[in-house]
Protein backbone atom coordinates (compact mmCIF):
# COMPACT_ATOMS: atom_id res chain seq x y z
CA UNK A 1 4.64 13.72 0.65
CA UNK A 2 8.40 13.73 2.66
CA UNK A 3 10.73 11.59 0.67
CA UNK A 4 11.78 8.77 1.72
CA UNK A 5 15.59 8.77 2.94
CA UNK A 6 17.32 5.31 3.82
CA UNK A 7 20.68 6.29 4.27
CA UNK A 8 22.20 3.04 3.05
CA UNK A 9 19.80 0.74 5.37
CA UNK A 10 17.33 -0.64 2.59
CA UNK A 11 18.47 -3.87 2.74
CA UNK A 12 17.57 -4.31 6.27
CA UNK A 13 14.22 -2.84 5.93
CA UNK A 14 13.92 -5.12 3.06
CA UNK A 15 14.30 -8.23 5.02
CA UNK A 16 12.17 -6.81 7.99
CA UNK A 17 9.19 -5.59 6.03
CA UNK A 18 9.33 -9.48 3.81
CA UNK A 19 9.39 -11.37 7.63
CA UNK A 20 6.54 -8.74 8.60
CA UNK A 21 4.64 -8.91 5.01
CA UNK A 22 5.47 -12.12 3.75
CA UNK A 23 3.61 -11.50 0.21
CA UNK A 24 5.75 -8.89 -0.59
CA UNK A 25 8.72 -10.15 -2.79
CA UNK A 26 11.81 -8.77 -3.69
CA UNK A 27 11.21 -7.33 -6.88
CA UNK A 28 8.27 -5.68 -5.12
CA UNK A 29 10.68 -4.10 -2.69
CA UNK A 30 13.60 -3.01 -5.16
CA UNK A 31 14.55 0.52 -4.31
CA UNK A 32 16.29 2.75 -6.97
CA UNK A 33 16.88 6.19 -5.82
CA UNK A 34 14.53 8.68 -7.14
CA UNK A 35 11.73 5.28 -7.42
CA UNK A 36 10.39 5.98 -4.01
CA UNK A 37 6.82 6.82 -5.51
CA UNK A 38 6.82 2.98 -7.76
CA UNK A 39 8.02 1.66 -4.43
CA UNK A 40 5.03 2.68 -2.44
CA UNK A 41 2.71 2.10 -4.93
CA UNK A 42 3.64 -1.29 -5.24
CA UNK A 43 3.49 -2.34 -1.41
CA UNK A 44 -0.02 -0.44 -1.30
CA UNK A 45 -0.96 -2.64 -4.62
CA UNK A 46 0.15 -5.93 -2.36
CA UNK A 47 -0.30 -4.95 1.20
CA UNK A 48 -3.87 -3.44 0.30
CA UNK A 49 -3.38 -0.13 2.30
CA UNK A 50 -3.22 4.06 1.50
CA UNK A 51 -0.07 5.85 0.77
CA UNK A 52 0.20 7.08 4.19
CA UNK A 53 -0.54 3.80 6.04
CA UNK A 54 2.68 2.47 3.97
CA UNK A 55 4.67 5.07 4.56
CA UNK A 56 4.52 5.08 8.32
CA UNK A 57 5.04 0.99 7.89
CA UNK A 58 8.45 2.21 6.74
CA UNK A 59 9.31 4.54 9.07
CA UNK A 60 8.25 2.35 11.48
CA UNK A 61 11.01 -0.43 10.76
């Protein structure tokens, strides 16, 4: 799996993946670099999608 690099725009894909998803919370979208793994675990926990389908959700915004 490609790391994920945000390059300082997390908090906008924040807010447009909680407008998109609106049962994902904050504290399911906190980012800590090197956390990437927790992170998409966690939206494929609440979104109910595979790794790659959340992936490409982020890349996508």
């Amino acid at each position: 799996m490609n790391k994920l690099t945000f390059n300082g725009t997390w908090n906008e894909v924040q807010g447009k993946l909680k407008q998109k998803y609106g049962q994902l919370t904050d504290n399911d979208l906190v980012y800590t670099e090197g956390q990437h793994d927790e992170l998409i675990g966690r939206m494929q926990k609440k979104l109910g999608k595979a790794q790659d389908e959340v992936i490409k959700i982020i890349a996508e915004i």
